[in-house]
C-alpha atoms as a PDB file:
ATOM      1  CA  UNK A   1     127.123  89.574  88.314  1.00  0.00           C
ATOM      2  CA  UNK A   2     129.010  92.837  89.538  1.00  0.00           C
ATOM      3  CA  UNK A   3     126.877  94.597  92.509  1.00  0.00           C
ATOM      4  CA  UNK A   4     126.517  97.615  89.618  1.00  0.00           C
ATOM      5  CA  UNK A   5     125.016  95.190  87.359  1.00  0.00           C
ATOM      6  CA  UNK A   6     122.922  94.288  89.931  1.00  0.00           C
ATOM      7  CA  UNK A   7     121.851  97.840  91.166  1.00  0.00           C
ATOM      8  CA  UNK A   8     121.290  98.791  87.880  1.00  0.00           C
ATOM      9  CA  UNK A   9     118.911  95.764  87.208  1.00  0.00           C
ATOM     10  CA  UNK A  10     116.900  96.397  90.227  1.00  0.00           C
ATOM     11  CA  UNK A  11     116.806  99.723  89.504  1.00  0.00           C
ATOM     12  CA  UNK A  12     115.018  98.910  86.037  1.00  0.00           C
ATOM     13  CA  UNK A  13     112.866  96.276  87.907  1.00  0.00           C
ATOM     14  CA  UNK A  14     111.504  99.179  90.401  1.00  0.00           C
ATOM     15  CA  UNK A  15     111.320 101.448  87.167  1.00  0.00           C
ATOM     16  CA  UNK A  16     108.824  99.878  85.172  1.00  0.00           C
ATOM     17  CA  UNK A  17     107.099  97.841  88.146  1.00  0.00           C
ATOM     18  CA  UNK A  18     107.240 100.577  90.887  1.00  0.00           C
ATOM     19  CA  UNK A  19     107.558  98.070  93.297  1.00  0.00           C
ATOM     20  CA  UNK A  20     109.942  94.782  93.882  1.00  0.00           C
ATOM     21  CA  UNK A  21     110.058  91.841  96.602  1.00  0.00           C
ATOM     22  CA  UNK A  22     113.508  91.297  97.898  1.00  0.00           C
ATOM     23  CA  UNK A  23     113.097  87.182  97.442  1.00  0.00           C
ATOM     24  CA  UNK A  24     111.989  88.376  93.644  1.00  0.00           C
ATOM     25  CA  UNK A  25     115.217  89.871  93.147  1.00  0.00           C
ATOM     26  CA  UNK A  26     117.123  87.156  94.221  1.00  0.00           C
ATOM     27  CA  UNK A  27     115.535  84.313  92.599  1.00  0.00           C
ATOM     28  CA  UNK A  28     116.066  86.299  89.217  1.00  0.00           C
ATOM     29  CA  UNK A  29     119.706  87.171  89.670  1.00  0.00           C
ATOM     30  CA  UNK A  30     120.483  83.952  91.739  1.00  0.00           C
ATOM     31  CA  UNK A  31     121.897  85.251  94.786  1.00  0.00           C
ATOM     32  CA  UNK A  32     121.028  85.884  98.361  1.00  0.00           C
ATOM     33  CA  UNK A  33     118.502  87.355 100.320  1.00  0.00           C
ATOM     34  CA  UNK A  34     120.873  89.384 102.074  1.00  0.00           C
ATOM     35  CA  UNK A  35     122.515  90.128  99.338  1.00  0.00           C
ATOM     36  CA  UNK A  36     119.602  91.979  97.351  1.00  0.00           C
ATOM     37  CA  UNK A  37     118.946  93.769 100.770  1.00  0.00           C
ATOM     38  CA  UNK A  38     122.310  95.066 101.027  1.00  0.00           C
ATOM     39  CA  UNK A  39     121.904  96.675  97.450  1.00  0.00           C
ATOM     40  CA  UNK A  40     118.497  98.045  98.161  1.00  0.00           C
ATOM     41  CA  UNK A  41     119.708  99.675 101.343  1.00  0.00           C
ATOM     42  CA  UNK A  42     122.321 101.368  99.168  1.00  0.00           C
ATOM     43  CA  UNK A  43     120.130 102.427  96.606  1.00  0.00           C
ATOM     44  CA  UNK A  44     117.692 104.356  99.235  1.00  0.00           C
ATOM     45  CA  UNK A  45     120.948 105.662 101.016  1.00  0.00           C
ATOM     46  CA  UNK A  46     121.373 107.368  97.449  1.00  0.00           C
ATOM     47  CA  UNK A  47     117.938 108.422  97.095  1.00  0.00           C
ATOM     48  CA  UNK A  48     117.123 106.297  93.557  1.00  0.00           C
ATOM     49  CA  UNK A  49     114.639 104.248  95.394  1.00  0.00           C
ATOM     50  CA  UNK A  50     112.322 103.917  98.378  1.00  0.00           C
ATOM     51  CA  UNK A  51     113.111 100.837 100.763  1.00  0.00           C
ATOM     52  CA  UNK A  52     110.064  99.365 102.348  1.00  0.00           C
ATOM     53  CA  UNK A  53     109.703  96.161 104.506  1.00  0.00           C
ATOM     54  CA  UNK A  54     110.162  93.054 101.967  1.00  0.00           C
ATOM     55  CA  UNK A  55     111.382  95.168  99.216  1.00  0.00           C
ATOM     56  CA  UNK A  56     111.343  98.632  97.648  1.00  0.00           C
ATOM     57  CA  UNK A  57     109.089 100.761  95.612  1.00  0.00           C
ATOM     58  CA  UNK A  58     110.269 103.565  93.251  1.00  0.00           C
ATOM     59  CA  UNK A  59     110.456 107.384  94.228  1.00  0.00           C
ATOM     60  CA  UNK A  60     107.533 107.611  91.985  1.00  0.00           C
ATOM     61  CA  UNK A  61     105.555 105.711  93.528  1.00  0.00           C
ATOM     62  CA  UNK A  62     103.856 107.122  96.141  1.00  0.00           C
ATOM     63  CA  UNK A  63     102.662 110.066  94.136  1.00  0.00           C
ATOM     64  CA  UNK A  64     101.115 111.970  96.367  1.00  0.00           C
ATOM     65  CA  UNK A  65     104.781 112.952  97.586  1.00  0.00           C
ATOM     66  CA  UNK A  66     104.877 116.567  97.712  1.00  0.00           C
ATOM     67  CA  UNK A  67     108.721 116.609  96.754  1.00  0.00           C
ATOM     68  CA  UNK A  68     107.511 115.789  93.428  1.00  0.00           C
ATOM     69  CA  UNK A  69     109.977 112.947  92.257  1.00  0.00           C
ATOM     70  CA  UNK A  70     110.045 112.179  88.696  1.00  0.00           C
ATOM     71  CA  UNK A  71     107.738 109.469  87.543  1.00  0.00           C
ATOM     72  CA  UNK A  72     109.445 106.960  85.179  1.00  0.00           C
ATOM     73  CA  UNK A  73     108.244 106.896  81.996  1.00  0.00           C
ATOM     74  CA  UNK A  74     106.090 110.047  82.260  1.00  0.00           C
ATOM     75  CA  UNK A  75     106.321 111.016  78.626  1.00  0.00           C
ATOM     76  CA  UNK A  76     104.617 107.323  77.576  1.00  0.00           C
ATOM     77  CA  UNK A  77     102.320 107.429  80.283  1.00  0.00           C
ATOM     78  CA  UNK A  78     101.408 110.804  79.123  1.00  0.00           C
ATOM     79  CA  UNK A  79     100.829 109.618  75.529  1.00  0.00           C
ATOM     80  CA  UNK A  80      98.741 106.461  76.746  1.00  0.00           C
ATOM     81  CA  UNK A  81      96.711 108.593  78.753  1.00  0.00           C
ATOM     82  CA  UNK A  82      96.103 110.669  76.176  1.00  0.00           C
ATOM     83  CA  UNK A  83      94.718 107.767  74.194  1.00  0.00           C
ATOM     84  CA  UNK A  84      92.245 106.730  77.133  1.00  0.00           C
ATOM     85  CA  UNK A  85      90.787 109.886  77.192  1.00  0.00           C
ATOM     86  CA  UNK A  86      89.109 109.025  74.108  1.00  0.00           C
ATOM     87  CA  UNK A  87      86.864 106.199  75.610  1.00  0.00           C
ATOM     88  CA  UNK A  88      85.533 108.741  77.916  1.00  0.00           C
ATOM     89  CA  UNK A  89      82.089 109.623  77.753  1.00  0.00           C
ATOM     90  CA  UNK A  90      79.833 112.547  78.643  1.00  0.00           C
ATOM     91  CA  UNK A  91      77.586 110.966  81.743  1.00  0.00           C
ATOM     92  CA  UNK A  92      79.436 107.836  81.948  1.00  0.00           C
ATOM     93  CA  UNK A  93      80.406 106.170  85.530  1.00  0.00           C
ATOM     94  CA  UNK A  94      84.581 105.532  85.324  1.00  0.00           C
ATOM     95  CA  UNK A  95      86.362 103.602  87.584  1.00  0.00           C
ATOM     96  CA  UNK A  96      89.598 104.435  87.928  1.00  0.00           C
ATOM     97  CA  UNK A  97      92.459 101.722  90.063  1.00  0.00           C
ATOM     98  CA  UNK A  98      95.589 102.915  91.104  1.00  0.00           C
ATOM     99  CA  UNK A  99      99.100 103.828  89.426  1.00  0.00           C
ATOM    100  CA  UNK A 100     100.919 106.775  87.787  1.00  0.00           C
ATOM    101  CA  UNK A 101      99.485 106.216  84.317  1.00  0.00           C
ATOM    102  CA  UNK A 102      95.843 106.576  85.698  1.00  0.00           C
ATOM    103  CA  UNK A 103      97.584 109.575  87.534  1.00  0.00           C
ATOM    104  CA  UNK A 104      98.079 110.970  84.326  1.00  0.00           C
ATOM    105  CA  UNK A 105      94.620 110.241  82.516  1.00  0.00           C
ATOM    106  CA  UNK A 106      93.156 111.705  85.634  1.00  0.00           C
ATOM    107  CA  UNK A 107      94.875 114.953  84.943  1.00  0.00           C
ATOM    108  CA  UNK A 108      94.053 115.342  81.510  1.00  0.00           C
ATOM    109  CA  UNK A 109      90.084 115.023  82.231  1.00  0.00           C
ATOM    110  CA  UNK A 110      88.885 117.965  80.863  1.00  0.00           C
ATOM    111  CA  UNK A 111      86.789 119.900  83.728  1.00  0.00           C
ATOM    112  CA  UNK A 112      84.347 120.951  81.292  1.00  0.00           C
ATOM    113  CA  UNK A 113      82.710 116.810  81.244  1.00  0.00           C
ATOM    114  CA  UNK A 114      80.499 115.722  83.433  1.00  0.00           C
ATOM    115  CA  UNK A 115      81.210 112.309  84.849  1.00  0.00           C
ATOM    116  CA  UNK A 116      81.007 109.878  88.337  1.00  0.00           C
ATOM    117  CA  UNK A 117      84.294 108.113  88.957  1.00  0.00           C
ATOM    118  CA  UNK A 118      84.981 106.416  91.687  1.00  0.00           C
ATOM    119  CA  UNK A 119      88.384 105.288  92.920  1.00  0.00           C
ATOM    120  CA  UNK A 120      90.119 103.485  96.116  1.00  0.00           C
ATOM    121  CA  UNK A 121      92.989 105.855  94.812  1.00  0.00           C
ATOM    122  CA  UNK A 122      93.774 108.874  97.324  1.00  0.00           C
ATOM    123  CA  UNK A 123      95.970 110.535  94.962  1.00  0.00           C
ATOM    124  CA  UNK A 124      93.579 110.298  91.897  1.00  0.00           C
ATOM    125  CA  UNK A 125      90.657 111.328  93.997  1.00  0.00           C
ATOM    126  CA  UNK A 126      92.981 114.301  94.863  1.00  0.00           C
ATOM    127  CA  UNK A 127      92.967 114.551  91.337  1.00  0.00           C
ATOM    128  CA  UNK A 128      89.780 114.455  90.259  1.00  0.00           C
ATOM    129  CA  UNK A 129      88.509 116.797  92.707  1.00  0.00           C
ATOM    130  CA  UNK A 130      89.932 119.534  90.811  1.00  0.00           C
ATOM    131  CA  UNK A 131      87.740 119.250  88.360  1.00  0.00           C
ATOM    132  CA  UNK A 132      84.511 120.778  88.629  1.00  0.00           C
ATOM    133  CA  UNK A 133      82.026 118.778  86.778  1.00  0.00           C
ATOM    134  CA  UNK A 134      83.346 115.349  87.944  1.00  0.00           C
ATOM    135  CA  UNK A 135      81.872 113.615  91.060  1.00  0.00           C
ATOM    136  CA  UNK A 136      84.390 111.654  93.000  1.00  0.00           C
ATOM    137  CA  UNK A 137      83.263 108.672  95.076  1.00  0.00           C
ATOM    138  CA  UNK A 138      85.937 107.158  97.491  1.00  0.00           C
ATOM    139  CA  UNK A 139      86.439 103.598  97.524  1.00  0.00           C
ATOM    140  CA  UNK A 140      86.960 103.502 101.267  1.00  0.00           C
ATOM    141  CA  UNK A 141      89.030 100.771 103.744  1.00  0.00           C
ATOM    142  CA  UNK A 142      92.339  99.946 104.878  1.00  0.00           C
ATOM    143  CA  UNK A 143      94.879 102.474 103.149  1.00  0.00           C
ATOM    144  CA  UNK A 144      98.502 101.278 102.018  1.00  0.00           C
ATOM    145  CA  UNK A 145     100.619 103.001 103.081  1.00  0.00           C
ATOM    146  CA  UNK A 146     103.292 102.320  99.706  1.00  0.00           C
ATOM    147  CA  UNK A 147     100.670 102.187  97.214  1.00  0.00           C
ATOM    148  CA  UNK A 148      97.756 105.034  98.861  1.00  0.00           C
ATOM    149  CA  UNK A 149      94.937 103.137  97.690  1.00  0.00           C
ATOM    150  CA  UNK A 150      92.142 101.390  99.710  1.00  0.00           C
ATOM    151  CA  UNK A 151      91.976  97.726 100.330  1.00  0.00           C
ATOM    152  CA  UNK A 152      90.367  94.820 101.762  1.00  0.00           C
ATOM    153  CA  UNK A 153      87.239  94.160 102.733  1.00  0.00           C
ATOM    154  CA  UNK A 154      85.250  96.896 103.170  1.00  0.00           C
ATOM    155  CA  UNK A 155      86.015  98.197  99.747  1.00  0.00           C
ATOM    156  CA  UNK A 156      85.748  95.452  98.137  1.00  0.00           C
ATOM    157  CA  UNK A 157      82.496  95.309  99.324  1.00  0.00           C
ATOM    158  CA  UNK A 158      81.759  98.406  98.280  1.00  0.00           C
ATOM    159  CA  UNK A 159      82.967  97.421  94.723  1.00  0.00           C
ATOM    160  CA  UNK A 160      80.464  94.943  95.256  1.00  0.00           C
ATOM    161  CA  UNK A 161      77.611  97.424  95.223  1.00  0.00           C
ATOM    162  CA  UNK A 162      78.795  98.931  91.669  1.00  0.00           C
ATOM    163  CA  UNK A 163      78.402  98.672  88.001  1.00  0.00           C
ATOM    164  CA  UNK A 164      80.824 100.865  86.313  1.00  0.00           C
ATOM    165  CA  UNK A 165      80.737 102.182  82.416  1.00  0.00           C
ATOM    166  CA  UNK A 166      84.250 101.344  82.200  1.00  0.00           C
ATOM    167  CA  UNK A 167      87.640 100.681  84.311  1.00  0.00           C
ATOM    168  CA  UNK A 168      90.942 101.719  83.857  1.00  0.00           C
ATOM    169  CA  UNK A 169      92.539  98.797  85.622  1.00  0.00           C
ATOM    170  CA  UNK A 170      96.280  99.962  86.423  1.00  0.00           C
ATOM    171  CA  UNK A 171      98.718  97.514  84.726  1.00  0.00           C
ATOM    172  CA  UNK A 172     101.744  96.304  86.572  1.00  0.00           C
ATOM    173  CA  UNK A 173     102.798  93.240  84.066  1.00  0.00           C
ATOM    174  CA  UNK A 174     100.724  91.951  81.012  1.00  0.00           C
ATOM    175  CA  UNK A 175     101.690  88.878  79.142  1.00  0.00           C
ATOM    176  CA  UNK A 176      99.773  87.165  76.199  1.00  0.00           C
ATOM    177  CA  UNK A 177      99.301  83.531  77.025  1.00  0.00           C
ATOM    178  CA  UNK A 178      99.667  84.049  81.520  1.00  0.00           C
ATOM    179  CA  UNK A 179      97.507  87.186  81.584  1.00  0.00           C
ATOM    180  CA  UNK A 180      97.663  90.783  84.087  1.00  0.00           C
ATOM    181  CA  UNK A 181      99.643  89.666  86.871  1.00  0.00           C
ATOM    182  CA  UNK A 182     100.753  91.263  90.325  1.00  0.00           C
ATOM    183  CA  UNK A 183     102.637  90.714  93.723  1.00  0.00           C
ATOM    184  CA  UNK A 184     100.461  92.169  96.013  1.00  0.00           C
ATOM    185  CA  UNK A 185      97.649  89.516  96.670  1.00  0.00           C
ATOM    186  CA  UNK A 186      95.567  92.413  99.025  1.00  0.00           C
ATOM    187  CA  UNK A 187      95.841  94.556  95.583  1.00  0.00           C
ATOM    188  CA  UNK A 188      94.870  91.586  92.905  1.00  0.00           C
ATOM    189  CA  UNK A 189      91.392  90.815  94.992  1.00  0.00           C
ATOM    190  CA  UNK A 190      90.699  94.593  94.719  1.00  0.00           C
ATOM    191  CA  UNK A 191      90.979  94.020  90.895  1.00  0.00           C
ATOM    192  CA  UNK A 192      89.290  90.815  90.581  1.00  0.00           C
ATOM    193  CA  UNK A 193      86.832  93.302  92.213  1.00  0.00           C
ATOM    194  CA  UNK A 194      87.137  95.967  89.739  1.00  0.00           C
ATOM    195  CA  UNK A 195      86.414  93.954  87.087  1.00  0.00           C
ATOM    196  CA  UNK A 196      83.444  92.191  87.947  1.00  0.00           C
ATOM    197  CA  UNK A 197      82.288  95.976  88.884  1.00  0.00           C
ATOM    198  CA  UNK A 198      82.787  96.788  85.473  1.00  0.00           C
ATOM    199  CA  UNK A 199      80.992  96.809  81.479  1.00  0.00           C
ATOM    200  CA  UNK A 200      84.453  97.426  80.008  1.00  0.00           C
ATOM    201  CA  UNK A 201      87.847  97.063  81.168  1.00  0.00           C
ATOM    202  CA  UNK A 202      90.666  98.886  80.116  1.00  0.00           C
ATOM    203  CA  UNK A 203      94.149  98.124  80.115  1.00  0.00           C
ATOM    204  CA  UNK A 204      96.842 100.938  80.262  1.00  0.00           C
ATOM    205  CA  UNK A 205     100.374 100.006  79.745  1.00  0.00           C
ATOM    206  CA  UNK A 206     103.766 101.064  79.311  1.00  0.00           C
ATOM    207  CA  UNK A 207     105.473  98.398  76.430  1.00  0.00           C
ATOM    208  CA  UNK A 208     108.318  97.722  78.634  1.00  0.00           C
ATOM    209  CA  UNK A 209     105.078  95.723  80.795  1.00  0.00           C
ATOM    210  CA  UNK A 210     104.606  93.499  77.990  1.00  0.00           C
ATOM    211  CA  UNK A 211     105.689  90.045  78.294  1.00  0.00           C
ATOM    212  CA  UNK A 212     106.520  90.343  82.312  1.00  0.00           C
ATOM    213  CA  UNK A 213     104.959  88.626  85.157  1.00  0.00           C
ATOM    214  CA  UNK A 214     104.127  88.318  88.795  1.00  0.00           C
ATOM    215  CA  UNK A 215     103.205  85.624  91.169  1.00  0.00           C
ATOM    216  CA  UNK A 216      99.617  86.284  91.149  1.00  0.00           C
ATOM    217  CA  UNK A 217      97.149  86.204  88.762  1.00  0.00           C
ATOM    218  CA  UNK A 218      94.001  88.932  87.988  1.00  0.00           C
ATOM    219  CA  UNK A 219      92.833  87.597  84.596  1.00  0.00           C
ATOM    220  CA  UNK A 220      93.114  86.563  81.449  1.00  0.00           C
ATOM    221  CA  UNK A 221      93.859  88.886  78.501  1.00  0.00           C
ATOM    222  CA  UNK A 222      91.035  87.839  76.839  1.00  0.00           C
ATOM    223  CA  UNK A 223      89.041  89.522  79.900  1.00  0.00           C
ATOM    224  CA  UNK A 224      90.203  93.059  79.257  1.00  0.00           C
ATOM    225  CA  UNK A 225      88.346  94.564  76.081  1.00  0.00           C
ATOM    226  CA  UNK A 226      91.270  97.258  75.241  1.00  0.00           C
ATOM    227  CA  UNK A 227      95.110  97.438  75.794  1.00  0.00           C
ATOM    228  CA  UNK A 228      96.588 100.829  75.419  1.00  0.00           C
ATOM    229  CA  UNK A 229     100.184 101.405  75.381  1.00  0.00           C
ATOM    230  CA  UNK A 230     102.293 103.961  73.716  1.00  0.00           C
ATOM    231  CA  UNK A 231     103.107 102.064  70.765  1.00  0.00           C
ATOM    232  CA  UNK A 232     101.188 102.250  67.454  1.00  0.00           C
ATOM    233  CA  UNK A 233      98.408  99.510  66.976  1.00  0.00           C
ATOM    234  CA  UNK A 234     100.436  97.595  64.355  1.00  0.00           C
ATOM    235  CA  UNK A 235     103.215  97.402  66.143  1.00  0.00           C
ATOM    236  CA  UNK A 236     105.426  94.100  66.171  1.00  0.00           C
ATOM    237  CA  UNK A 237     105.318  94.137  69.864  1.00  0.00           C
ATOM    238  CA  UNK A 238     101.838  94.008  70.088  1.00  0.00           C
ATOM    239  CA  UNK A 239     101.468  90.725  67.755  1.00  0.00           C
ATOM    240  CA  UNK A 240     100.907  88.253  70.464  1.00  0.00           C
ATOM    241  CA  UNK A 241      97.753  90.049  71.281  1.00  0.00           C
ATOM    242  CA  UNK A 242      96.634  91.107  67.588  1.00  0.00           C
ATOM    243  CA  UNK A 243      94.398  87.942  67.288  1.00  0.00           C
ATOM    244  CA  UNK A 244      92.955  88.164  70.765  1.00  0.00           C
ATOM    245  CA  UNK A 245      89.139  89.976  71.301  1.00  0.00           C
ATOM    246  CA  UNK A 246      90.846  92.883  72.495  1.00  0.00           C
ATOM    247  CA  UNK A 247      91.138  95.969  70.883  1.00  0.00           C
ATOM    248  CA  UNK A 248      94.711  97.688  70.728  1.00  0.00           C
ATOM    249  CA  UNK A 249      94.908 101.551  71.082  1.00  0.00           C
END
C-alpha cells in the first residue's frame, strides 16, 4: 500500500472513531509499528490529526478546543441528535457519556425543559449549563486528558449511587452479532457503569459505526433498547439489527 493510501485510511479510521492505536493501524494494513508512527507524525505536522502517546485522536475530538475544528460528520450527528431529543422527557433524570454526537443532542436541549442530567463529560456539562432549567451533576474523578471525561474509580462509584431515566451511551463501533465495542478499557468500565445506572439505554450512531469493532467489549446489542443513526428505520443497513429487541430510530 502507497504511504497516501495509507494516510488516507488512517485518516478515515480517526474520522469515524476519533481515536486510533498505532499497533491497530498496523495490524490492519500489515506493516510496522514504526511505520504507522511515521505517518501519524506527518499527519499532525499537517494539522489533519492530533498525535497522542500510542496513537492519535481526530481534531474533533477534544471538543472543548476553542479553535473550533470541524467535527466529522456534524451534519449526521446533527440529524441523530435531533432524533434523541424525542425520548426526552419533562422531569426525567438523563445521563449523558461522552462524544461529539451527545455534544450535539446536548445543544439542541431546549432551555425551556426541566431536567437532571448528569455527565463525567466536561464539555457537555459546559453545555448543559447554558441552559437554564437543566441541573447538571458532574460525574467527578480522574480527567482524560484526549477524551475530557471523568474516569476510574471514584466515578464509577458515583455511577454506582444512580438510577438514571435513560442514557445516551456514546457509540464508538456497533456490530450485530459482537456488540458496542471500544479501545479504551478505563472508558468501557465507565460504560459498563452507565448502563447498570440506567432504565433505558440509548445508542447514538453514525452508520459508518455499523459493523466495526474494538478490542473490548461493553455489551451486547440486545442490552441497548434503541439505536439511532441517521439512516431511515427501514434501511438495508440496519437489517442485522431489525429482528433484535431494540428499537431503530
Amino acid at each position: 500500500m502507497l504511504k497516501e493510501e495509507r494516510h488516507q485510511f488512517i485518516l478515515n479510521e480517526v474520522r469515524v472513531h476519533n481515536r486510533v492505536l498505532l499497533t491497530d493501524i498496523a495490524d490492519l494494513l500489515h506493516v510496522s509499528v514504526d511505520t504507522i508512527r511515521r505517518d501519524i507524525k506527518e499527519l499532525h505536522q499537517s494539522e489533519k490529526l492530533k498525535k497522542v502517546h500510542g496513537g492519535a485522536v481526530s481534531l474533533g475530538f477534544n471538543n472543548y478546543n476553542p479553535t473550533g475544528k470541524k467535527i466529522y460528520s456534524q451534519e449526521k450527528k446533527a440529524q441523530i441528535a435531533e432524533k434523541g431529543l424525542s425520548l426526552i422527557k419533562e422531569g426525567q433524570v438523563v445521563l449523558l457519556s461522552g462524544g461529539t454526537t451527545n455534544l450535539e443532542l446536548a445543544r439542541r436541549i431546549p432551555s425551556k425543559i426541566k431536567l437532571t442530567c448528569f455527565t463525567p463529560s466536561l464539555p457537555i456539562a459546559v453545555q448543559l449549563l447554558t441552559k437554564s432549567n437543566v441541573e447538571v451533576i458532574f460525574i467527578g474523578g480522574r480527567m482524560s486528558k484526549d477524551s475530557q471525561i471523568a474516569v476510574g474509580g471514584s466515578a464509577i462509584n458515583m455511577l454506582s449511587e444512580i438510577k438514571v431515566d435513560i442514557c445516551f451511551l456514546g457509540t464508538n463501533s456497533i456490530h450485530p452479532t459482537e456488540g458496542l465495542t471500544e479501545f479504551d478499557w478505563e472508558i468501557v468500565q465507565m460504560k459498563k457503569a452507565m448502563i447498570h445506572s440506567s432504565r433505558k439505554i440509548v445508542s447514538p450512531s453514525i452508520s459508518e459505526k455499523i459493523g466495526s469493532l474494538q478490542r473490548y467489549k461493553i455489551c451486547a446489542v440486545e442490552e441497548i433498547d434503541f439505536l439511532i443513526t441517521e439512516l431511515e428505520p427501514w434501511d438495508a443497513k440496519l437489517d442485522a439489527f431489525r429482528n433484535m429487541n431494540i428499537q431503530l430510530l
